[in-house]
Protein backbone atom coordinates (compact mmCIF):
# COMPACT_ATOMS: atom_id res chain seq x y z
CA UNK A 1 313.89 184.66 106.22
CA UNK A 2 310.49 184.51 107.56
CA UNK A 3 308.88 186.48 104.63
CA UNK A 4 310.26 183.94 101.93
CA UNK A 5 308.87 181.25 103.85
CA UNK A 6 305.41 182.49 104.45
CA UNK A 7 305.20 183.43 100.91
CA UNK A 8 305.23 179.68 99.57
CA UNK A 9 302.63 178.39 102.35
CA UNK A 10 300.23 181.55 101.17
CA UNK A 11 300.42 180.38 97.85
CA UNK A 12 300.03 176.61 98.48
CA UNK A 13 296.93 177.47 100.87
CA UNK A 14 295.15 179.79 97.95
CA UNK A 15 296.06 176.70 95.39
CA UNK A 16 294.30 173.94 97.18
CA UNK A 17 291.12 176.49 98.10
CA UNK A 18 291.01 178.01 94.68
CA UNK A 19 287.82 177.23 93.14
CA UNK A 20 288.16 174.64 89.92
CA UNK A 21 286.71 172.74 87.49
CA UNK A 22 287.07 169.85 90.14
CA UNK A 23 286.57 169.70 93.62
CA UNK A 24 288.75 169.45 96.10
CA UNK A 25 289.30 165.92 97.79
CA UNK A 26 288.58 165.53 101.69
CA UNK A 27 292.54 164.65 101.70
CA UNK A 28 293.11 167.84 99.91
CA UNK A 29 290.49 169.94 101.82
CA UNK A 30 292.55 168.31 105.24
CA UNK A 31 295.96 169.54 103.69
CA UNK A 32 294.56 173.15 103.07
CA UNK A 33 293.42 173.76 106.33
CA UNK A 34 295.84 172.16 107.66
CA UNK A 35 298.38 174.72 105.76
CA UNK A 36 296.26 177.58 106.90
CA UNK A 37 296.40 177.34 110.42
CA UNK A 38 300.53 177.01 110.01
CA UNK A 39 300.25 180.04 108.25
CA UNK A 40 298.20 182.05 110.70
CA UNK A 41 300.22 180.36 113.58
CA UNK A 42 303.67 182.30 111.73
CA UNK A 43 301.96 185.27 111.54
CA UNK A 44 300.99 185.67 115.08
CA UNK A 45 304.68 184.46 116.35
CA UNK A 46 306.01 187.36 114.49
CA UNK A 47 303.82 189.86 115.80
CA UNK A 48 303.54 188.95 119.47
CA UNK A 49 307.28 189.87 120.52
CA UNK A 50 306.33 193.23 118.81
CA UNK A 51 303.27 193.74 121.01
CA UNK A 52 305.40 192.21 124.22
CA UNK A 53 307.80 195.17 123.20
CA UNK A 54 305.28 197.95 122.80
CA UNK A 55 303.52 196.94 126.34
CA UNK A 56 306.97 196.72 127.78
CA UNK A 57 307.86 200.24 126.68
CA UNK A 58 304.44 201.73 127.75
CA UNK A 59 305.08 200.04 131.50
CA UNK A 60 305.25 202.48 134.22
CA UNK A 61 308.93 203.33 135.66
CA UNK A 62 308.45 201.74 139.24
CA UNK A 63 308.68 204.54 142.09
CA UNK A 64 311.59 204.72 143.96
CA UNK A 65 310.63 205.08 147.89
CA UNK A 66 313.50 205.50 150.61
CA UNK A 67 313.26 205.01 154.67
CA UNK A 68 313.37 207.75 156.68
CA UNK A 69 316.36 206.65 157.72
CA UNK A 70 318.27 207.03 154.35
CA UNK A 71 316.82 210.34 153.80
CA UNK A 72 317.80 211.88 157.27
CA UNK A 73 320.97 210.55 156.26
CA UNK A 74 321.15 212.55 153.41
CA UNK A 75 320.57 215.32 154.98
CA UNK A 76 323.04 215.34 157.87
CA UNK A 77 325.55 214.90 155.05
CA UNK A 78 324.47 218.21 153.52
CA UNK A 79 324.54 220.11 157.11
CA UNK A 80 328.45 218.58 157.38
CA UNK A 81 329.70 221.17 155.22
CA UNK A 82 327.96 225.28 154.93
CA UNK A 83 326.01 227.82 157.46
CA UNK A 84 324.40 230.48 157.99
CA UNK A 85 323.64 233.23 155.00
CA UNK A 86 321.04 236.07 153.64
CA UNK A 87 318.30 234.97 151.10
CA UNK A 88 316.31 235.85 148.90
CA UNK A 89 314.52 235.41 145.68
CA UNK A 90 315.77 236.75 142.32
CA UNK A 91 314.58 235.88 138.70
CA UNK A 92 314.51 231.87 138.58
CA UNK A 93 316.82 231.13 141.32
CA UNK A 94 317.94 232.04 144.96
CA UNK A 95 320.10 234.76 145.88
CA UNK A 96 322.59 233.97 148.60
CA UNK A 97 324.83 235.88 149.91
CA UNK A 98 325.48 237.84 146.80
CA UNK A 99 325.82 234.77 144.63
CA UNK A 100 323.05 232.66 142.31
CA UNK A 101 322.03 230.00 143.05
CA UNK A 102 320.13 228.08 140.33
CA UNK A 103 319.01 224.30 139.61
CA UNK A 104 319.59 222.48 136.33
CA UNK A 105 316.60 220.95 136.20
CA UNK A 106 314.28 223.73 136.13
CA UNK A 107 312.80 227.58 137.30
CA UNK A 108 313.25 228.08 141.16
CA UNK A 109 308.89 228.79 141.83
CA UNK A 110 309.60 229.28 145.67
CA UNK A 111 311.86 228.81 149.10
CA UNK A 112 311.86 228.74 152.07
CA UNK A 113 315.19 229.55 154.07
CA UNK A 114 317.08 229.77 157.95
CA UNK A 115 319.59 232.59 157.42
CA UNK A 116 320.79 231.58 161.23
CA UNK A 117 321.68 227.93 159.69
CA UNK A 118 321.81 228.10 156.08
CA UNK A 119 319.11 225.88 155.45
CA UNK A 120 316.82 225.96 152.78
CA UNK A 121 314.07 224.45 150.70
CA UNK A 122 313.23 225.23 147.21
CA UNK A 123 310.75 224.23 144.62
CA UNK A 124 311.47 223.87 140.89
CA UNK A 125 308.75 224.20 138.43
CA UNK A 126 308.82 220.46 136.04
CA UNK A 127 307.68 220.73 132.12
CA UNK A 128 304.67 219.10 133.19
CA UNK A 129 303.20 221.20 135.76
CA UNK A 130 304.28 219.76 138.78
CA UNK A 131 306.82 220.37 141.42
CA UNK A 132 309.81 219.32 142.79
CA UNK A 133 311.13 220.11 146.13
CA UNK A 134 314.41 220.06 147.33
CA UNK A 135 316.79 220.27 150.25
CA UNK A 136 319.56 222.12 150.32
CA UNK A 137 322.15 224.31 152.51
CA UNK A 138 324.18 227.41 151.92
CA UNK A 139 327.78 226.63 150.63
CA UNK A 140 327.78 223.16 151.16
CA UNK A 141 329.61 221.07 149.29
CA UNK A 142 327.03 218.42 148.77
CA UNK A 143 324.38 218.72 145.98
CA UNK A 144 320.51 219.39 146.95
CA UNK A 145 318.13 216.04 147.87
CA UNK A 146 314.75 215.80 146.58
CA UNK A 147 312.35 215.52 149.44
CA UNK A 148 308.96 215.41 147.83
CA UNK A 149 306.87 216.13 144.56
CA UNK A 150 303.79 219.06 144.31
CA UNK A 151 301.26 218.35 141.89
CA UNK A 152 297.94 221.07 141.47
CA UNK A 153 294.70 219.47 141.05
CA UNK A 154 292.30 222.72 140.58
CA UNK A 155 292.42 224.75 143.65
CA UNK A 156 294.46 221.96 145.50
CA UNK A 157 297.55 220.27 145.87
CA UNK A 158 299.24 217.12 146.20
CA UNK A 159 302.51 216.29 147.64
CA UNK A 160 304.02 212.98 148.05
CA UNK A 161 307.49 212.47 149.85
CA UNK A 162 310.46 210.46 148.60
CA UNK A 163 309.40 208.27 151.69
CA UNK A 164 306.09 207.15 150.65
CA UNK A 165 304.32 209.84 152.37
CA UNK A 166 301.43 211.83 150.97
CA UNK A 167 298.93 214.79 151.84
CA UNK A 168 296.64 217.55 149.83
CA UNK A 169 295.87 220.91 150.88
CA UNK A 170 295.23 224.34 149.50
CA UNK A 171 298.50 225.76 149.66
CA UNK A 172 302.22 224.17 149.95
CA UNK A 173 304.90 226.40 151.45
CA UNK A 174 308.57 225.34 151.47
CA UNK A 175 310.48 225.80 154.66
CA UNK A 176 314.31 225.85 156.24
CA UNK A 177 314.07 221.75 156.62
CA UNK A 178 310.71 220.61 154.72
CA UNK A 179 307.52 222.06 154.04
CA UNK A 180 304.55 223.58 155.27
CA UNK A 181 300.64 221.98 153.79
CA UNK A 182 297.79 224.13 154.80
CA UNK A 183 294.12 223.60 154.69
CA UNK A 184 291.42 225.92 155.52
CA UNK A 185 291.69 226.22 159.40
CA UNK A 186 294.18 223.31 159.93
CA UNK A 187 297.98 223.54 158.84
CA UNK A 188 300.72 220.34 159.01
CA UNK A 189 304.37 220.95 159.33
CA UNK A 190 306.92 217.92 157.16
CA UNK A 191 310.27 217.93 158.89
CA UNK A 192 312.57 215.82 156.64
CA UNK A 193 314.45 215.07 159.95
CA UNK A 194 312.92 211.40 161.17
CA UNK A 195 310.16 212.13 158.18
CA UNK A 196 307.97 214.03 161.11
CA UNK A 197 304.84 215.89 160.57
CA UNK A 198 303.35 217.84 163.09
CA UNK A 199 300.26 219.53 163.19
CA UNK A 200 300.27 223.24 163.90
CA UNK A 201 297.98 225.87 164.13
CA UNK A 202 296.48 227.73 160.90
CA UNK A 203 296.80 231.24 163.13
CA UNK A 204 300.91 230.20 163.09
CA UNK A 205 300.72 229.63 159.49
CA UNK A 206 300.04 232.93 158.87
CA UNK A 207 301.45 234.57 161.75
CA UNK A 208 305.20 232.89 160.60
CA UNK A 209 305.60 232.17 157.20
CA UNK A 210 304.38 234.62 154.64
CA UNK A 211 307.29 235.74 154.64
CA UNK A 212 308.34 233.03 152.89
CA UNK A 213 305.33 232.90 150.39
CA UNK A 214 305.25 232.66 146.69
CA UNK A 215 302.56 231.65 144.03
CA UNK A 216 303.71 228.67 142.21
């Protein structure tokens, strides 16, 4: 409908601008120009909602943060159900106590595991480099909980909870109930209980957990 009334306004506007044997009146001139700002005013109405549609497709996704509150309670719903087991790593997934365990959404790059509890942490590898880490426990009934994303800048990292909270270091190593960030001579442990860090010793770093330790 648009097109087959734009068409007859292009053709009046080249008609009264056309040069000719006479002159256009001032009347006529008025008319023309007149004509030609209706028809550039049509043309931009029809392309604005297609440029208000591109810029709403290219719009960010907005970030979804939780409290620390919802994701402790997450948690303790995980530890309601499962216990203690043997661990370890095998192919792209987790072997526990005889059985796979692997995540849909991608490769298992590392864990970190409490065979006393059951608890574990994993990370999966994403298509676009980055990292995922997750909660979960052996046997439970509930599925894992994201906790926090890895991404490698260079030689460093960055992670950034589902709670808002971020850090960088040289090295990211999952744990039974969060992760480990160390930096040279300084190392911070995340507890996803209360969203807790605590700052421990590099020396314990490497005294407790390369057991646990796996290049992404």
């Amino acid at each position: 409908m648009n097109a087959k009334l734009l068409v007859p306004s292009l053709l009046a506007v080249s008609l009264l601008t056309a040069c000719g044997s006479t002159p256009p009146s001032p009347e006529e001139q008025a008319m023309a120009n007149q004509m030609k700002q209706a028809f550039l005013a049509k043309i931009q109405g029809m392309s604005l909602p297609v440029a208000a549609q591109q810029q709403q497709q290219a719009a960010p996704q907005p970030e979804i943060v939780i409290s620390a509150t919802e994701l402790t309670a997450q948690k303790q719903k995980i530890d309601e159900t499962g216990g203690a087991a043997i661990f370890y790593r095998k192919k792209d997934g987790i072997m526990i106590d005889g059985e796979m365990f692997h995540d849909f959404e991608g490769q298992v790059a590392n864990f970190g595991g409490n065979r006393f509890t059951g608890e574990f942490t994993y990370a999966v590898e994403n298509f676009d480099g980055s990292f995922t880490l997750k909660y979960h426990k052996a046997k439970s009934t509930e599925a894992p909980i994201k906790i926090a994303t890895v991404w490698k800048r260079g030689d460093r990292y960055e992670v950034k909870t589902v709670t808002g909270k971020t850090a960088t270091g040289s090295s990211v190593i999952p744990t039974s109930d969060g992760f480990i960030i160390g930096r040279p001579g300084s190392a911070f442990r995340y507890f996803i209980d209360n969203d807790n860090v605590k700052n421990i010793g590099y020396v314990l770093l490497n005294c407790c957990y390369t057991v646990y330790e796996y290049s992404y």
